[in-house]
N, C-alpha and C. Protein backbone atom coordinates (compact mmCIF):
# COMPACT_ATOMS: atom_id res chain seq x y z
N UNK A 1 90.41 83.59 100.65
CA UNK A 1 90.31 84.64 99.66
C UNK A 1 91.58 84.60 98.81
N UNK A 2 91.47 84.76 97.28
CA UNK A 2 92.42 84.72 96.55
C UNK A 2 93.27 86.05 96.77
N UNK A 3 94.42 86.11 96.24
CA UNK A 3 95.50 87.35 96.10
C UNK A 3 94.48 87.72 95.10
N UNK A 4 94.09 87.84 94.02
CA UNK A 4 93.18 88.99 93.11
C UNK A 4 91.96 89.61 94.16
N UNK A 5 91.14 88.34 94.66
CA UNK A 5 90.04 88.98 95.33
C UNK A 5 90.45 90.04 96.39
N UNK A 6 91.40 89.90 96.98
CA UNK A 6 92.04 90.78 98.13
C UNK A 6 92.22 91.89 97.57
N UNK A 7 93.02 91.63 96.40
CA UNK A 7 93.70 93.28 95.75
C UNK A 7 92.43 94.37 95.74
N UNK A 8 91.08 93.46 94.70
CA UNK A 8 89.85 93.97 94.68
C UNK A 8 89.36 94.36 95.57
N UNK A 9 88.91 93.77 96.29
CA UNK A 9 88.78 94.31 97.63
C UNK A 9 88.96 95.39 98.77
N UNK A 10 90.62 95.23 98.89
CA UNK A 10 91.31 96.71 98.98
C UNK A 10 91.21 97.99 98.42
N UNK A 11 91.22 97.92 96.77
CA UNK A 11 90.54 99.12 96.31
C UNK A 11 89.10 99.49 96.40
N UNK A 12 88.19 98.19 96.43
CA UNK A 12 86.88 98.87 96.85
C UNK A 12 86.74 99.47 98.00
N UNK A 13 87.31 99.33 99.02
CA UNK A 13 87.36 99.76 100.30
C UNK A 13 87.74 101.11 100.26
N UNK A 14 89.36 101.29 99.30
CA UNK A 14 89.83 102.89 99.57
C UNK A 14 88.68 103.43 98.53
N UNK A 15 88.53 103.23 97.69
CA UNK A 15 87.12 103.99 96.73
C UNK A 15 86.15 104.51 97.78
N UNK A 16 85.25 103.64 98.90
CA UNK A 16 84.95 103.68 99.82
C UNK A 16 84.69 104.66 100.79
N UNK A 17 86.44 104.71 100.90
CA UNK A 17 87.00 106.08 102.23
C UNK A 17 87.05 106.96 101.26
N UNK A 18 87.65 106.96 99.63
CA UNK A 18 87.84 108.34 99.27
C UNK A 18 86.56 108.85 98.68
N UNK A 19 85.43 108.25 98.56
CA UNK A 19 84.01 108.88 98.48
C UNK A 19 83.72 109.55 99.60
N UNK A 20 83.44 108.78 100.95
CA UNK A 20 82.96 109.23 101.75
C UNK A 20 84.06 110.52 102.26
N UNK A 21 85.18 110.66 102.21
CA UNK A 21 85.96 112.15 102.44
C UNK A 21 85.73 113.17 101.16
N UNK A 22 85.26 112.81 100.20
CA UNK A 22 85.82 113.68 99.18
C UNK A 22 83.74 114.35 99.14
N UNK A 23 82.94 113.30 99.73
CA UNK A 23 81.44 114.10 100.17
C UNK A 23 81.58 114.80 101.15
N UNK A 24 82.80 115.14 101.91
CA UNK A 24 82.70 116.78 103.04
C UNK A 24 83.60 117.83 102.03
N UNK A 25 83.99 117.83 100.48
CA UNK A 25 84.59 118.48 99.64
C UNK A 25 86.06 117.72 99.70
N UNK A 26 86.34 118.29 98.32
CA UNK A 26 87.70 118.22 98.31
C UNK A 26 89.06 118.31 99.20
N UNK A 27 88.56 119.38 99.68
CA UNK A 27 90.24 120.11 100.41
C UNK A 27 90.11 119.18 101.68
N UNK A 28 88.43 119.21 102.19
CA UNK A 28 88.93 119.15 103.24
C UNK A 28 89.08 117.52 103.02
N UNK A 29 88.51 116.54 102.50
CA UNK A 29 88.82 115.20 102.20
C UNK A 29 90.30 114.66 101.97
N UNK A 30 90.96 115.92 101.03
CA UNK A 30 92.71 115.96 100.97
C UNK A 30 93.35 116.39 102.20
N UNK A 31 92.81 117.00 103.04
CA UNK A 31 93.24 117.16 104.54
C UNK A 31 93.42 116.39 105.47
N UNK A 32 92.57 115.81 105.17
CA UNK A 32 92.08 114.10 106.23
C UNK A 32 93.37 113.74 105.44
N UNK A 33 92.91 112.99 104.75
CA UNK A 33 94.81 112.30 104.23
C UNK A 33 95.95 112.66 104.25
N UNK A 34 95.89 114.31 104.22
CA UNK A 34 97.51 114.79 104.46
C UNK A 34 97.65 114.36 106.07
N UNK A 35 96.64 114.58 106.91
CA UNK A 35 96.70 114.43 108.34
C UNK A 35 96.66 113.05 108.74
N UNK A 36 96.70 111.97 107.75
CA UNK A 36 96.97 110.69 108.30
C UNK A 36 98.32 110.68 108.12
N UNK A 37 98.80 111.25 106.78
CA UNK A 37 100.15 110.59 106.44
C UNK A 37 101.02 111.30 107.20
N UNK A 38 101.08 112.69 107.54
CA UNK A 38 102.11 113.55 108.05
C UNK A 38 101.81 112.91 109.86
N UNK A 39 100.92 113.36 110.69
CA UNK A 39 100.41 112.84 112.09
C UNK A 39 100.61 111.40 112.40
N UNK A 40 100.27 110.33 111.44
CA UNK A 40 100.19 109.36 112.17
C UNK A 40 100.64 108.05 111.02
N UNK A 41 101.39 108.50 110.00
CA UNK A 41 102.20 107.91 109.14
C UNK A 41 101.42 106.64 108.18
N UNK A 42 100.35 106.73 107.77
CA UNK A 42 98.89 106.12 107.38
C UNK A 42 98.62 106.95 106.02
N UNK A 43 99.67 106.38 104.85
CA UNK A 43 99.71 106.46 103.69
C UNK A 43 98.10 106.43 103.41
N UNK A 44 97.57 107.11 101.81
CA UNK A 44 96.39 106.77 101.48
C UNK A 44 96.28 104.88 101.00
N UNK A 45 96.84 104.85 100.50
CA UNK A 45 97.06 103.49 100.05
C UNK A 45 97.55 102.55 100.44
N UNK A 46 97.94 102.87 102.35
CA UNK A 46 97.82 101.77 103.23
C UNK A 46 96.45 101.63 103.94
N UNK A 47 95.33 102.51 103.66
CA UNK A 47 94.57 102.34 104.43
C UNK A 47 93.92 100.76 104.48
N UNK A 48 93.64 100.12 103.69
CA UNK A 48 93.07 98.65 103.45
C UNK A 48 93.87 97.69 104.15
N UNK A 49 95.44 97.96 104.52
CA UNK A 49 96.19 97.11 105.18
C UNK A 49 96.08 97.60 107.01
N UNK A 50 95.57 98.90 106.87
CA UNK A 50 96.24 99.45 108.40
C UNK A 50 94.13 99.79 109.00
N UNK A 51 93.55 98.43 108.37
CA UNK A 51 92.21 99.32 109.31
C UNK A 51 92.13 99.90 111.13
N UNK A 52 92.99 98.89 111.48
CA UNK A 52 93.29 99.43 113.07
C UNK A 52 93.75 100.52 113.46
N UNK A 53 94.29 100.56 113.07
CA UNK A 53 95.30 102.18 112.44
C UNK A 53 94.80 103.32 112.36
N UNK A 54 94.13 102.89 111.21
CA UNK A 54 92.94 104.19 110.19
C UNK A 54 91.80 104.35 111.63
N UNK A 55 91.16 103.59 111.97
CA UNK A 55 89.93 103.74 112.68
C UNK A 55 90.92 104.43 113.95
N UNK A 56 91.48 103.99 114.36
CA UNK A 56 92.60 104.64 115.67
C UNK A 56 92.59 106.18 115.42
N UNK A 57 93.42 106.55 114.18
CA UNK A 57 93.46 107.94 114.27
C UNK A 57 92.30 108.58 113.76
N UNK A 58 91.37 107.93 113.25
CA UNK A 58 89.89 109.37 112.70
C UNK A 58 89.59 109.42 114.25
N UNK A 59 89.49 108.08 115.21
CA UNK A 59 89.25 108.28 116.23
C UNK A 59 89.72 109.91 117.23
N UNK A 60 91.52 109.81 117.13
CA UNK A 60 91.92 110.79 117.80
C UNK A 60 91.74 112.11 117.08
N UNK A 61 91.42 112.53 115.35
CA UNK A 61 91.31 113.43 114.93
C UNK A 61 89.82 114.07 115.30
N UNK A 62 88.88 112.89 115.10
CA UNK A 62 87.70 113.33 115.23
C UNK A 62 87.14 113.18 116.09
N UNK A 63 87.27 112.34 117.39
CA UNK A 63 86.45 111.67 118.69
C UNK A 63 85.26 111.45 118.26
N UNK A 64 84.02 111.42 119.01
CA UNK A 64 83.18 110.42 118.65
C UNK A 64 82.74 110.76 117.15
N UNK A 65 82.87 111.73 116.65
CA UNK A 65 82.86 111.71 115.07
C UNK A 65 82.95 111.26 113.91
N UNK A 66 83.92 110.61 114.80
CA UNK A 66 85.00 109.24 113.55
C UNK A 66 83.98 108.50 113.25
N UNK A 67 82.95 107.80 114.09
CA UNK A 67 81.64 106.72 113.84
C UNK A 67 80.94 107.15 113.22
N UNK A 68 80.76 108.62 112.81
CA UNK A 68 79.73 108.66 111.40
C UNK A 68 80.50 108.78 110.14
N UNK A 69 81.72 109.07 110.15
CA UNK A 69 82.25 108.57 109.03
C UNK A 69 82.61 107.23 108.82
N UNK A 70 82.83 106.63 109.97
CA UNK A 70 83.32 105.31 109.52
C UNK A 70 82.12 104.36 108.88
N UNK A 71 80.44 105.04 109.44
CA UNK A 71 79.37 104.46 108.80
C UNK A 71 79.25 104.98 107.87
N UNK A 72 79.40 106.06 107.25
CA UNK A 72 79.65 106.07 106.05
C UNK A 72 80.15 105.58 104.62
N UNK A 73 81.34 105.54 105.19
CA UNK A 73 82.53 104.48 105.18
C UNK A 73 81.50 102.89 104.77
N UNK A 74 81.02 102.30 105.90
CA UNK A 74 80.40 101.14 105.47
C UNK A 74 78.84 101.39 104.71
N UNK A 75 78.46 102.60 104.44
CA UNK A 75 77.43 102.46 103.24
C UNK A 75 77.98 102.71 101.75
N UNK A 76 78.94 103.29 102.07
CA UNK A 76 79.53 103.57 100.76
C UNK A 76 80.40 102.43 100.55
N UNK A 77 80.95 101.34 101.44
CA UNK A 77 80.84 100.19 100.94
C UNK A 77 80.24 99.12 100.38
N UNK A 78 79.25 99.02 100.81
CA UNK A 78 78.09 98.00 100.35
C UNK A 78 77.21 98.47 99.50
N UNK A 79 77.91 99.91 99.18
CA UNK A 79 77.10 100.15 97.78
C UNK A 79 77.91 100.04 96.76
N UNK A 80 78.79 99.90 96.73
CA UNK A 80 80.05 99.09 95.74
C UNK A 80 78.97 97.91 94.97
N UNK A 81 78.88 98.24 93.82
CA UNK A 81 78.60 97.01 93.12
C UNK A 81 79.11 95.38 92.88
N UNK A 82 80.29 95.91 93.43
CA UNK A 82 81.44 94.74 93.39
C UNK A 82 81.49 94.00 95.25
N UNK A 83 80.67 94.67 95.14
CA UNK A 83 80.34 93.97 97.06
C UNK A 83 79.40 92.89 97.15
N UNK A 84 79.40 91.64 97.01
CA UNK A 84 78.47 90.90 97.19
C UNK A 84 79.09 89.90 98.17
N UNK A 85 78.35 89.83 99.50
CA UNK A 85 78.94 89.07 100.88
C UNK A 85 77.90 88.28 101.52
N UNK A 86 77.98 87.72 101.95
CA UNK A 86 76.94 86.59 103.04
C UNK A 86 76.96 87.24 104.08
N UNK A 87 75.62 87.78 104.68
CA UNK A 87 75.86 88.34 105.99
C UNK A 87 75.39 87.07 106.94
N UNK A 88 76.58 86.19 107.87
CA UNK A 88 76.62 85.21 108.58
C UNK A 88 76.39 85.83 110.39
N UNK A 89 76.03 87.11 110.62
CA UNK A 89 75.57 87.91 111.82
C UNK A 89 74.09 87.75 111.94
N UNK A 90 73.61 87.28 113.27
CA UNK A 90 72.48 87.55 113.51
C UNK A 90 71.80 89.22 113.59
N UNK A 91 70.83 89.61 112.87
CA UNK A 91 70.73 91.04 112.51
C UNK A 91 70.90 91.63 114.22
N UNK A 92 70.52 91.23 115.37
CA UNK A 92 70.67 91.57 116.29
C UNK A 92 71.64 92.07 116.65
N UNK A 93 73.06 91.62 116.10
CA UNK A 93 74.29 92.15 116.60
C UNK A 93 74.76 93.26 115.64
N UNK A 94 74.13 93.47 114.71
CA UNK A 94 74.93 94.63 113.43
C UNK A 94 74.35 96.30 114.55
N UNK A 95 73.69 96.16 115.08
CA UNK A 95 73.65 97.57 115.27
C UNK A 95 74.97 97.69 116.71
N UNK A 96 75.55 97.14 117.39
CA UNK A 96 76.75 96.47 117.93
C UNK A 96 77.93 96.41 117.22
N UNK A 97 78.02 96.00 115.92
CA UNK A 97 79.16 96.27 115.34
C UNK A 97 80.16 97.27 114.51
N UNK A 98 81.61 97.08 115.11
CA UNK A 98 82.14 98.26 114.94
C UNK A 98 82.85 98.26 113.89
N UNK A 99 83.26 99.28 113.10
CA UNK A 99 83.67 99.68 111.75
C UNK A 99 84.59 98.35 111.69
N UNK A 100 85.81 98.56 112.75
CA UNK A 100 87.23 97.25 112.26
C UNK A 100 86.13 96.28 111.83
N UNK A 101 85.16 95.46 113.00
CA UNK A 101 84.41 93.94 112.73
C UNK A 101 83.85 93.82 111.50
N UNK A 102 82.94 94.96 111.10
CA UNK A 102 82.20 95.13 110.05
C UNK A 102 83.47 95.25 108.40
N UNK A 103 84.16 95.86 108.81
CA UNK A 103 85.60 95.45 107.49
C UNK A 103 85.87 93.94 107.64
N UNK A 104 86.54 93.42 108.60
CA UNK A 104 86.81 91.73 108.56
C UNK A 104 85.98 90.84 107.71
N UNK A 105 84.12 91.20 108.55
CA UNK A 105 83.40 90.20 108.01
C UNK A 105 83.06 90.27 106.67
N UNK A 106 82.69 91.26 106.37
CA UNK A 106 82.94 91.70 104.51
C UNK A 106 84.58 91.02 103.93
N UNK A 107 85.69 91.49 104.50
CA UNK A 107 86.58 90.97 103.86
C UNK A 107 86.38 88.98 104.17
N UNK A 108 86.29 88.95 104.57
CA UNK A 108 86.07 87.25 104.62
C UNK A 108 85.17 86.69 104.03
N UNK A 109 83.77 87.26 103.66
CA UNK A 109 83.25 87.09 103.00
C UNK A 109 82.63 87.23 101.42
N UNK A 110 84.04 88.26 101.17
CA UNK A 110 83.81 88.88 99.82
C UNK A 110 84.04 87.89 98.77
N UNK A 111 83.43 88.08 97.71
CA UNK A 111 83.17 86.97 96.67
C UNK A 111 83.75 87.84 95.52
């Protein structure tokens, strides 16, 4: 992947997270982010570098909760117009895969 495609990439991703927070409203979408950056030091605009991170703490903020945002998260990715990827997974394993895997294989495969 080129340094441009990456950059791209990265912002489609936070576009991504800040849709899917900013569809439970505003405040509380600006909450989630004040509570990454102040709690667990997870700038908005590290999120694309820190997915281990990010998925770690919605984890501890939200417990099993975090997985419907984080699918969120991946529909509101792949509805990015600018998302066009090879899905190289047998469909068998996508209902198995977890938010981090499902970011990688998109990022590796983003065009």
């Amino acid at each position: 992947m080129t340094v441009g495609a990456e950059q791209s990439f990265n912002k489609v991703l936070l576009e991504a997270v800040e849709d899917a927070f900013s569809s439970l409203g505003e405040s509380v979408g600006e909450a989630i982010f004040f509570h990454l950056e102040k709690s667990f030091g997870i700038r908005r605009s590290e999120i694309p570098f820190r997915i281990d991170d990010f998925s770690d703490a919605l984890e501890k903020i939200f417990g099993l909760g975090a997985r419907h945002l984080e699918i969120l998260f991946m529909k509101n990715l792949r509805a990015k117009p600018k998302i066009e990827y090879k899905w190289e997974l047998p469909k068998s394993v996508v209902p198995e895969l977890t938010f981090k895997e499902y970011i990688h294989n998109v990022k590796q495969n983003f065009e």
